[in-house]
PDB file of N, CA and C in Angstrom:
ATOM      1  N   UNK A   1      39.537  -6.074  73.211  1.00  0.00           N
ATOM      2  CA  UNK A   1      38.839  -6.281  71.965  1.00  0.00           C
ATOM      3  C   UNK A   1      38.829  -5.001  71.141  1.00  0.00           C
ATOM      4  N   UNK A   2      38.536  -3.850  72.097  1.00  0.00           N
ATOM      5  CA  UNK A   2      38.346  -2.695  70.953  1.00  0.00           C
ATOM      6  C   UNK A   2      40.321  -2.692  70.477  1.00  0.00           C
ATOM      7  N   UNK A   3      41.078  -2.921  71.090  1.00  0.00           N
ATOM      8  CA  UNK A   3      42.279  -2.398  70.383  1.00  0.00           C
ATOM      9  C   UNK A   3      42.487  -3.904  69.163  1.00  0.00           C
ATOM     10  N   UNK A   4      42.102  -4.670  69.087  1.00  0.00           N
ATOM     11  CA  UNK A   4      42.506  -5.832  68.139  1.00  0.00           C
ATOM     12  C   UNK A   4      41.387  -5.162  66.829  1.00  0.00           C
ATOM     13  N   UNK A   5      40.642  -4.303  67.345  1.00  0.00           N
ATOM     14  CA  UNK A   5      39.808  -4.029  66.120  1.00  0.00           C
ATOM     15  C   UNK A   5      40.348  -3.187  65.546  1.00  0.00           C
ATOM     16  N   UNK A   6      40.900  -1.655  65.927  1.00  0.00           N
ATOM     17  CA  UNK A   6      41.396  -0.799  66.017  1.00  0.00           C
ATOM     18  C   UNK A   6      42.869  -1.104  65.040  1.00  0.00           C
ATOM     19  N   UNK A   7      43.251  -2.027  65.262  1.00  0.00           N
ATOM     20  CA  UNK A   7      44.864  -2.383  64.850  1.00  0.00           C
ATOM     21  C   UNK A   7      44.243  -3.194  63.232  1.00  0.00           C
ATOM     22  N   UNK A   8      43.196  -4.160  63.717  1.00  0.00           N
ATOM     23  CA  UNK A   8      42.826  -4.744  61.954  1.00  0.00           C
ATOM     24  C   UNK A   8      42.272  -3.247  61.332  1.00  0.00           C
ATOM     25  N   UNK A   9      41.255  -2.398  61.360  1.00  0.00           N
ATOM     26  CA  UNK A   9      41.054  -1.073  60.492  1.00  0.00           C
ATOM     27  C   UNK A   9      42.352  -0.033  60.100  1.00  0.00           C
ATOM     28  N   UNK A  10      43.010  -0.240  61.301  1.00  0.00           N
ATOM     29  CA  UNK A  10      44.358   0.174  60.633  1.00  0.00           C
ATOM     30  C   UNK A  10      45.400  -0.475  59.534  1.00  0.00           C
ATOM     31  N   UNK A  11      45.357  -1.794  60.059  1.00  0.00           N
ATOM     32  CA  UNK A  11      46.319  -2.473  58.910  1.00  0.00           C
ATOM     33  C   UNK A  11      45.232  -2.641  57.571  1.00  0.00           C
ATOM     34  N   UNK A  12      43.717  -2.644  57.666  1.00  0.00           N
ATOM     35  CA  UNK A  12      43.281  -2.857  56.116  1.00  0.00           C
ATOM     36  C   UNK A  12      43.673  -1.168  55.527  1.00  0.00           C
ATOM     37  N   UNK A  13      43.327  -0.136  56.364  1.00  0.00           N
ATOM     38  CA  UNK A  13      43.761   1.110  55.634  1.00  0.00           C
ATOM     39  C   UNK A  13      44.876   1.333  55.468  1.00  0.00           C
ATOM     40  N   UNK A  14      46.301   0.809  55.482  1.00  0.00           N
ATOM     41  CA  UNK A  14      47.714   0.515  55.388  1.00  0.00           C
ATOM     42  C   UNK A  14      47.611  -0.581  54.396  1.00  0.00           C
ATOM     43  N   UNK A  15      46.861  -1.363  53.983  1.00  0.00           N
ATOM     44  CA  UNK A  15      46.947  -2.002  52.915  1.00  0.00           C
ATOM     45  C   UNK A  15      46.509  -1.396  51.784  1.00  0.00           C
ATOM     46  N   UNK A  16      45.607  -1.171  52.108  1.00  0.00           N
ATOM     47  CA  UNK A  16      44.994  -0.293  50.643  1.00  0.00           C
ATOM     48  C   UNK A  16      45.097   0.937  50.260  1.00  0.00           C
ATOM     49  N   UNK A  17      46.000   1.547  50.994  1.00  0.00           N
ATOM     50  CA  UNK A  17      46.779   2.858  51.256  1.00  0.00           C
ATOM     51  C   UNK A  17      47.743   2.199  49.999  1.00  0.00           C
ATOM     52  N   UNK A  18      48.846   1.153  50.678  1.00  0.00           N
ATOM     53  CA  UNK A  18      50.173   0.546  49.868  1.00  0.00           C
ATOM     54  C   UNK A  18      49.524  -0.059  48.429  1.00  0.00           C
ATOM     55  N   UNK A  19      49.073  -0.281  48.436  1.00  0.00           N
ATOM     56  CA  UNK A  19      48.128  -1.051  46.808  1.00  0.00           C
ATOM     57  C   UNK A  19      47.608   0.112  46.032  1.00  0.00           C
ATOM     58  N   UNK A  20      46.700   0.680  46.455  1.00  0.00           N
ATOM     59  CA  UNK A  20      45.954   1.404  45.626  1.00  0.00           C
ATOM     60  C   UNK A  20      46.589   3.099  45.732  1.00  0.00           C
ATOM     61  N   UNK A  21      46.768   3.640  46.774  1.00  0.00           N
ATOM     62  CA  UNK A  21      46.966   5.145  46.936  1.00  0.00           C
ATOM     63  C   UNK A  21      48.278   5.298  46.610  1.00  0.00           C
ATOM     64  N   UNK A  22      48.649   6.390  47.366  1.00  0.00           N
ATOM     65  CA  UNK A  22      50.035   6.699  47.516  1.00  0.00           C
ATOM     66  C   UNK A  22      51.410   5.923  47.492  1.00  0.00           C
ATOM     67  N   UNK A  23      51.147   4.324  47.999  1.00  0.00           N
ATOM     68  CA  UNK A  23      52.451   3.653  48.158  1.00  0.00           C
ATOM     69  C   UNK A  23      52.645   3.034  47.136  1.00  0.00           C
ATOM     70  N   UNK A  24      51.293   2.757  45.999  1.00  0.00           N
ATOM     71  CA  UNK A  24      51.260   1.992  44.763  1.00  0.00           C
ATOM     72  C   UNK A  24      52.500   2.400  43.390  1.00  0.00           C
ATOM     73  N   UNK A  25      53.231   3.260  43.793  1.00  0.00           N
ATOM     74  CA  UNK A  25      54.351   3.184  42.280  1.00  0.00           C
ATOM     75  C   UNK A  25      55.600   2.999  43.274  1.00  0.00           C
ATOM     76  N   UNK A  26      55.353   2.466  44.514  1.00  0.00           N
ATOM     77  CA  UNK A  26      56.521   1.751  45.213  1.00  0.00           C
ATOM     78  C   UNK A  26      56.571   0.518  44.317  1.00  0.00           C
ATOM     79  N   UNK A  27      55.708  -0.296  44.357  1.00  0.00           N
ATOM     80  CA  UNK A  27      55.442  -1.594  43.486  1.00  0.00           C
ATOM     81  C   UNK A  27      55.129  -1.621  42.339  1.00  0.00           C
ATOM     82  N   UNK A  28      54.146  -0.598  41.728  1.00  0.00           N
ATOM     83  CA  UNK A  28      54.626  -0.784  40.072  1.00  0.00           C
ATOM     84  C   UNK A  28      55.315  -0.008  39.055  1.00  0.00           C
ATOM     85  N   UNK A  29      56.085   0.830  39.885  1.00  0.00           N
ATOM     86  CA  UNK A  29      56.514   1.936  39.398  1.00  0.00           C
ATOM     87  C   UNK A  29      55.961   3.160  38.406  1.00  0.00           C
ATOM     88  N   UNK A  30      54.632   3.184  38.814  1.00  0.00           N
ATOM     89  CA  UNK A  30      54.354   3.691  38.123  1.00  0.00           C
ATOM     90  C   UNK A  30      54.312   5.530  38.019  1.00  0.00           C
ATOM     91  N   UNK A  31      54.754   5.911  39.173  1.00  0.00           N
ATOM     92  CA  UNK A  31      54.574   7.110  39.909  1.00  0.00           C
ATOM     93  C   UNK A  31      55.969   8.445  39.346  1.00  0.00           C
ATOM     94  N   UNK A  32      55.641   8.664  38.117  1.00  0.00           N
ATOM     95  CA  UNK A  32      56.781   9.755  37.908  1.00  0.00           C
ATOM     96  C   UNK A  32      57.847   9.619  37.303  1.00  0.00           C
ATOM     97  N   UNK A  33      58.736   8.234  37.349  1.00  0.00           N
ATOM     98  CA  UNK A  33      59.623   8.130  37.196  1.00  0.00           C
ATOM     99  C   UNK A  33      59.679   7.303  35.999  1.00  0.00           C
ATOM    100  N   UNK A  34      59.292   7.125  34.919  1.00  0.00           N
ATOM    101  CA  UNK A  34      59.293   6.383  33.821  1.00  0.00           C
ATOM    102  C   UNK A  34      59.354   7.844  32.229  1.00  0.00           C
ATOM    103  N   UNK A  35      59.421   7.229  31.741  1.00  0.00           N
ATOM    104  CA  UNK A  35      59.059   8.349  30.283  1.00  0.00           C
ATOM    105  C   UNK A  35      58.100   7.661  29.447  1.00  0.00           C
ATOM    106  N   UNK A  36      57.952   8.387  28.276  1.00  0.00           N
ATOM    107  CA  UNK A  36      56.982   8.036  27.586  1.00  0.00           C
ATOM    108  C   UNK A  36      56.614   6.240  27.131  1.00  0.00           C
ATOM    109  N   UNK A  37      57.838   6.013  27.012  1.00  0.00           N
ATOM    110  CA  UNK A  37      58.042   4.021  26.752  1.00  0.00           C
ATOM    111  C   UNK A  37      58.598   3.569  27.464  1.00  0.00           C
ATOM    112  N   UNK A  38      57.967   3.541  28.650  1.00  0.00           N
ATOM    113  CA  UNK A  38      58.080   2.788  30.001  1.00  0.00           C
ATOM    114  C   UNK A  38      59.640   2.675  30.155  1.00  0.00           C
ATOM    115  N   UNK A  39      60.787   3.288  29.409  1.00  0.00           N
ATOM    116  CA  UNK A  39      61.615   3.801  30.007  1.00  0.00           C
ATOM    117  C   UNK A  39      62.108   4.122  31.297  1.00  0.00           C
ATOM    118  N   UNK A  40      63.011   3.842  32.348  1.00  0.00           N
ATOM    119  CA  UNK A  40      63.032   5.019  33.415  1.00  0.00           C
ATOM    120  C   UNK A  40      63.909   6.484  32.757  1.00  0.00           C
ATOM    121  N   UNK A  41      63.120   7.509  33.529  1.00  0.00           N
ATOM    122  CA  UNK A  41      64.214   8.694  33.167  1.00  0.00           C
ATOM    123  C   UNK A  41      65.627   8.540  33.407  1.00  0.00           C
ATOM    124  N   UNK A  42      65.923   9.334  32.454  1.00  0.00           N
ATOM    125  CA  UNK A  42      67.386   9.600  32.446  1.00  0.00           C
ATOM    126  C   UNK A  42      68.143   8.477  32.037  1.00  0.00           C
ATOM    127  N   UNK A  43      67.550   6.947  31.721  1.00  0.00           N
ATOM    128  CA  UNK A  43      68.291   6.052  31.086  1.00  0.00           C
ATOM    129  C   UNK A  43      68.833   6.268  29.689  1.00  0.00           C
ATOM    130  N   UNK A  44      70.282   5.841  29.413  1.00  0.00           N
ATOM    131  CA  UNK A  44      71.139   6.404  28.518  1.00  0.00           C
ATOM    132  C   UNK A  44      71.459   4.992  27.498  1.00  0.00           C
ATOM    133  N   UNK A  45      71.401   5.258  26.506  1.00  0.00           N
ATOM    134  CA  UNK A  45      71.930   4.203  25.112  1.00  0.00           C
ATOM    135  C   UNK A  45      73.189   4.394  25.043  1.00  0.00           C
ATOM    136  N   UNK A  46      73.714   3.004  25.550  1.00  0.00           N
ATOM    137  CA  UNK A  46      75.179   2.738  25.013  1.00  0.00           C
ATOM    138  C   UNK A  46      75.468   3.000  23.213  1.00  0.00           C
ATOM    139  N   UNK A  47      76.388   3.998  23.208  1.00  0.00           N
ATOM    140  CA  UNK A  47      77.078   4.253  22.200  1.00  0.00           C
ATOM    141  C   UNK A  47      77.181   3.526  21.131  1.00  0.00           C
ATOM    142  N   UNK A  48      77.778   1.949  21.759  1.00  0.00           N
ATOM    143  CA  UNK A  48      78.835   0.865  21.073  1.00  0.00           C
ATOM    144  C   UNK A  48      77.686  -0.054  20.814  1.00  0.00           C
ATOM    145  N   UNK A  49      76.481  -0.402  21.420  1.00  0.00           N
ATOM    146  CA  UNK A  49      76.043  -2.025  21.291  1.00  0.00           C
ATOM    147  C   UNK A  49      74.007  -1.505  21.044  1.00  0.00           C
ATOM    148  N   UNK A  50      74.089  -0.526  21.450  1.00  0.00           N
ATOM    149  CA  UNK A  50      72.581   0.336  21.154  1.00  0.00           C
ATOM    150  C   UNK A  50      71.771  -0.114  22.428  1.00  0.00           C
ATOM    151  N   UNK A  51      72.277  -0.865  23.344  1.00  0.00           N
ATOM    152  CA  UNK A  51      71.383  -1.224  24.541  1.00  0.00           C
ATOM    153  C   UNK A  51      71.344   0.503  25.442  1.00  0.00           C
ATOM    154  N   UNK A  52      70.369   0.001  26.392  1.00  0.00           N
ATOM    155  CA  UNK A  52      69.724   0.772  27.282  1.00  0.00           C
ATOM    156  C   UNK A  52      70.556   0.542  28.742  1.00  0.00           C
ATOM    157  N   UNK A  53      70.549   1.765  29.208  1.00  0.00           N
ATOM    158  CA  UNK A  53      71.194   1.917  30.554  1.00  0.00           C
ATOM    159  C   UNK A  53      70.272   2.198  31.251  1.00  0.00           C
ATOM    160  N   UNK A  54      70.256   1.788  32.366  1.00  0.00           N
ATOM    161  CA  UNK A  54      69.230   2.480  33.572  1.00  0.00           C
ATOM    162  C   UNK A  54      70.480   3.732  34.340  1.00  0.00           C
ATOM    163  N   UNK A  55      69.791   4.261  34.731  1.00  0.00           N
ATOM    164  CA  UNK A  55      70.366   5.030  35.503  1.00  0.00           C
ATOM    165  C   UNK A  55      71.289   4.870  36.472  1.00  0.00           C
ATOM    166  N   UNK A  56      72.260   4.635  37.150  1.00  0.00           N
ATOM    167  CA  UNK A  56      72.838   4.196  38.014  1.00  0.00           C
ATOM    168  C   UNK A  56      73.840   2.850  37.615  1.00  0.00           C
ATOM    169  N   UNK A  57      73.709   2.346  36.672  1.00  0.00           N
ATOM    170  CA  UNK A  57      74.062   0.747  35.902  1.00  0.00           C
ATOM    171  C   UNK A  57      75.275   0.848  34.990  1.00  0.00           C
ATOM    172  N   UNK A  58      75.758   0.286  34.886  1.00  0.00           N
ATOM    173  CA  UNK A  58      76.900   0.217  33.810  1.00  0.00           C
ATOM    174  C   UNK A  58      78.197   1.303  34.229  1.00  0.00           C
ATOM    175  N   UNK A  59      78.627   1.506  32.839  1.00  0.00           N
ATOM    176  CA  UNK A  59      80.033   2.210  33.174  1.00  0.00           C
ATOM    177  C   UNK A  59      79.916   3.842  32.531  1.00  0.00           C
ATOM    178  N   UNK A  60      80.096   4.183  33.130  1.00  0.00           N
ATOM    179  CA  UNK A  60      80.412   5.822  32.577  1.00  0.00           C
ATOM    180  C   UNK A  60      81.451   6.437  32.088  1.00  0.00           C
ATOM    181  N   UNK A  61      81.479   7.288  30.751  1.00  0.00           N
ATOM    182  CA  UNK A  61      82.978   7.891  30.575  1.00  0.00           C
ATOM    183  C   UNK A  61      82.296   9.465  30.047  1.00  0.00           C
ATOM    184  N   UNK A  62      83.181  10.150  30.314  1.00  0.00           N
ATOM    185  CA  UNK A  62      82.969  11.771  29.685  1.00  0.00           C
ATOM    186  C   UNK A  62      83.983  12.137  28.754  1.00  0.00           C
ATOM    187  N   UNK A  63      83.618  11.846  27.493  1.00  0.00           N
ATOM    188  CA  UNK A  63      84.434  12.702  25.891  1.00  0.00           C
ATOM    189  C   UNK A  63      83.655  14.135  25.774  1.00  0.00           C
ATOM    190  N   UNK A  64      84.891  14.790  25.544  1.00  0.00           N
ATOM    191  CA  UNK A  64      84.759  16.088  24.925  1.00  0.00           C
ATOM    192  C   UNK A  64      83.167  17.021  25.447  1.00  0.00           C
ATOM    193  N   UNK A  65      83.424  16.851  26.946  1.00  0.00           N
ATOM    194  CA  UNK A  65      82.236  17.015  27.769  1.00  0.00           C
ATOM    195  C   UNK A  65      80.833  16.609  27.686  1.00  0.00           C
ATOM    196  N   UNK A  66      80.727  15.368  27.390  1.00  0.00           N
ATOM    197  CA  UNK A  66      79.649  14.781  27.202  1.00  0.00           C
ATOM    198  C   UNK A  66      79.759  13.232  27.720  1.00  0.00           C
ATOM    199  N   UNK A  67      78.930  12.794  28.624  1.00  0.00           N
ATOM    200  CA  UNK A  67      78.773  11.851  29.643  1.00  0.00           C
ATOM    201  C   UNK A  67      77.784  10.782  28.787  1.00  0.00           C
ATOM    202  N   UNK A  68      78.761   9.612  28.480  1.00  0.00           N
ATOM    203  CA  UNK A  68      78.508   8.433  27.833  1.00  0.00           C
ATOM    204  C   UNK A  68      78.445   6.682  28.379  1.00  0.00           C
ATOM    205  N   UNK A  69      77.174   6.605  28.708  1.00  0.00           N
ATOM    206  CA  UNK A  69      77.229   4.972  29.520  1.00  0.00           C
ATOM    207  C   UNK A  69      77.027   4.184  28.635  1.00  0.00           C
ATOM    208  N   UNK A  70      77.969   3.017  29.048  1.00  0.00           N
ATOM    209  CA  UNK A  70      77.857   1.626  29.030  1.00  0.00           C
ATOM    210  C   UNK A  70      77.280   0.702  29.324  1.00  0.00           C
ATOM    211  N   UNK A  71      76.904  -0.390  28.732  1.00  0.00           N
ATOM    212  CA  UNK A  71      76.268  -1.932  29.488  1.00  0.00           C
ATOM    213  C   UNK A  71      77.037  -2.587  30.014  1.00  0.00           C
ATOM    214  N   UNK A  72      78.872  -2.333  29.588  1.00  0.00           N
ATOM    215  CA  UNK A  72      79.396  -3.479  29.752  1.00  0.00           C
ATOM    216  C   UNK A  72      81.040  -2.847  29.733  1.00  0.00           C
ATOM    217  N   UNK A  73      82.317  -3.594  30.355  1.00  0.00           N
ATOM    218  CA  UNK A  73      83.267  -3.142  30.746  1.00  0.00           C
ATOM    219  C   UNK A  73      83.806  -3.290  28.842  1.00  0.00           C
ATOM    220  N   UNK A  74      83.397  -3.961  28.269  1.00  0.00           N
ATOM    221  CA  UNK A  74      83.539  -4.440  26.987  1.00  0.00           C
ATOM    222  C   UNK A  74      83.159  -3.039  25.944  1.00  0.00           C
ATOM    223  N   UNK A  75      82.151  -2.734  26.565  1.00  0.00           N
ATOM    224  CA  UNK A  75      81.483  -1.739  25.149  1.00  0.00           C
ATOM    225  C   UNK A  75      82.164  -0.686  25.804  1.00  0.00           C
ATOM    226  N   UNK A  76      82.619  -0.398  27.062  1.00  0.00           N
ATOM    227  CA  UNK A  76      83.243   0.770  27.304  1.00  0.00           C
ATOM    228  C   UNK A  76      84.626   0.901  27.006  1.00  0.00           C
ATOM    229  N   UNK A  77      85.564  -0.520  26.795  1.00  0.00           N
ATOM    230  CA  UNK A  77      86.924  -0.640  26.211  1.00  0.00           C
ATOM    231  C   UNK A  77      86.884  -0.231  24.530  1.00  0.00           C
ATOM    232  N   UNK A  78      86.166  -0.547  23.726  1.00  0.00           N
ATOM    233  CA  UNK A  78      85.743  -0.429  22.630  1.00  0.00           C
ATOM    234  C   UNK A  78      85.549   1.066  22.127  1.00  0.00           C
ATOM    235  N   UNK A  79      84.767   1.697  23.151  1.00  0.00           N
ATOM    236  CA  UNK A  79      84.137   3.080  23.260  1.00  0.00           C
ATOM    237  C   UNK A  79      85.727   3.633  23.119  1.00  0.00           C
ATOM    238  N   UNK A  80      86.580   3.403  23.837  1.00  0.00           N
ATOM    239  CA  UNK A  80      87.980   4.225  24.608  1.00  0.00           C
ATOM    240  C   UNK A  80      89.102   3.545  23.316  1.00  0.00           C
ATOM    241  N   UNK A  81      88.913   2.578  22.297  1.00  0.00           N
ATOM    242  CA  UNK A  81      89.975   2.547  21.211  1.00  0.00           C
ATOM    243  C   UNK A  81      89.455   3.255  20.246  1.00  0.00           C
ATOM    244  N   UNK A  82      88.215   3.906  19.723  1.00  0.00           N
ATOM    245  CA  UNK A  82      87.391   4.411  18.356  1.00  0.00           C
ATOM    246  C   UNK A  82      86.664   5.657  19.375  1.00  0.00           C
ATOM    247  N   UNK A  83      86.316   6.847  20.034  1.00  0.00           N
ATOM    248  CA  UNK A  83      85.763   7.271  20.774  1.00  0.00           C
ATOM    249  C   UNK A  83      85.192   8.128  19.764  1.00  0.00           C
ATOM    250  N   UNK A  84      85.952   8.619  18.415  1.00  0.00           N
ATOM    251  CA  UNK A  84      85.181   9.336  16.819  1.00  0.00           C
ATOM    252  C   UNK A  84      84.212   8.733  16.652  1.00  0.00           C
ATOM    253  N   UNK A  85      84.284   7.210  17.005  1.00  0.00           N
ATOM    254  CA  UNK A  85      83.214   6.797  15.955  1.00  0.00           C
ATOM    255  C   UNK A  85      82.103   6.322  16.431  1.00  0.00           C
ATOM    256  N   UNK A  86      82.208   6.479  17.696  1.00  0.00           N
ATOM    257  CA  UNK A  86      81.170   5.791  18.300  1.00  0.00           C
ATOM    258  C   UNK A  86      79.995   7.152  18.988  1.00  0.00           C
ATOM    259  N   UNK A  87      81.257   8.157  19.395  1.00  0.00           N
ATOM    260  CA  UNK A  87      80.795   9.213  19.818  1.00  0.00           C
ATOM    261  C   UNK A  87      79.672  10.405  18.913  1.00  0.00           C
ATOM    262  N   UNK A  88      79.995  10.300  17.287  1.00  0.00           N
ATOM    263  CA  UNK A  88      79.502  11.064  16.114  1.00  0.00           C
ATOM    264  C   UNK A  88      78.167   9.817  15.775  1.00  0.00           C
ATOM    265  N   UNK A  89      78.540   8.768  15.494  1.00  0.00           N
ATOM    266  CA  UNK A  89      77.526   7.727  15.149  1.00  0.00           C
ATOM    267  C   UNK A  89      76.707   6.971  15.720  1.00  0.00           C
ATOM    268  N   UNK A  90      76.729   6.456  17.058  1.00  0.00           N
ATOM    269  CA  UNK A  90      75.706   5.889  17.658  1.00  0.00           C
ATOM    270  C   UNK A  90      75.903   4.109  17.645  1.00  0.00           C
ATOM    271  N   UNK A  91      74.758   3.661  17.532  1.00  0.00           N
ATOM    272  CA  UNK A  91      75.449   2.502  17.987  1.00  0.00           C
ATOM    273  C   UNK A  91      75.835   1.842  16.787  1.00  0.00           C
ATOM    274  N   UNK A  92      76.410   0.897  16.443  1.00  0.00           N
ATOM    275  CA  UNK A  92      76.851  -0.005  15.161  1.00  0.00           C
ATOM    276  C   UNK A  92      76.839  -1.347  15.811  1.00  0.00           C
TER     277      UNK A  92
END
């Protein structure tokens, strides 16, 4: 009996540890990794179409040393026939 008690005070403090404390921006992300408009950091605006990249997502190319993502194999073909115009202007 004392260990079935022992194991429930542990799993409620492992719950409310994961919810409320420390494990809580596992689940709402709220812990560091966002920017000012709920953004995640370091997410990048496609050039060609004005959408948002997450980090890790889409396609990547580097012009004239500068590292430019994509949403789409499309906006990155586009990017690679006009790379002036997309690269100086932003999205259209």
């Amino acid at each position: 009996m004392h260990g079935l008690l022992s194991l429930l005070l542990f799993a409620a403090f492992f719950y409310f540890m994961m919810r409320f404390g420390c494990g809580a921006h596992m689940v709402h992300g709220s812990h560091g990794g966002h920017g000012g408009h709920g953004a995640p950091v370091g997410t990048a605006t496609d050039p060609v179409c004005g959408m948002e990249v997450p980090p890790g997502q889409g396609y990547a190319k580097v012009h004239e040393g500068r590292e430019y993502r994509f949403c789409s194999r499309e906006c990155l073909d586009r990017f690679e026939l006009e790379p002036k115009r997309y690269a100086k202007g932003g999205a259209r």
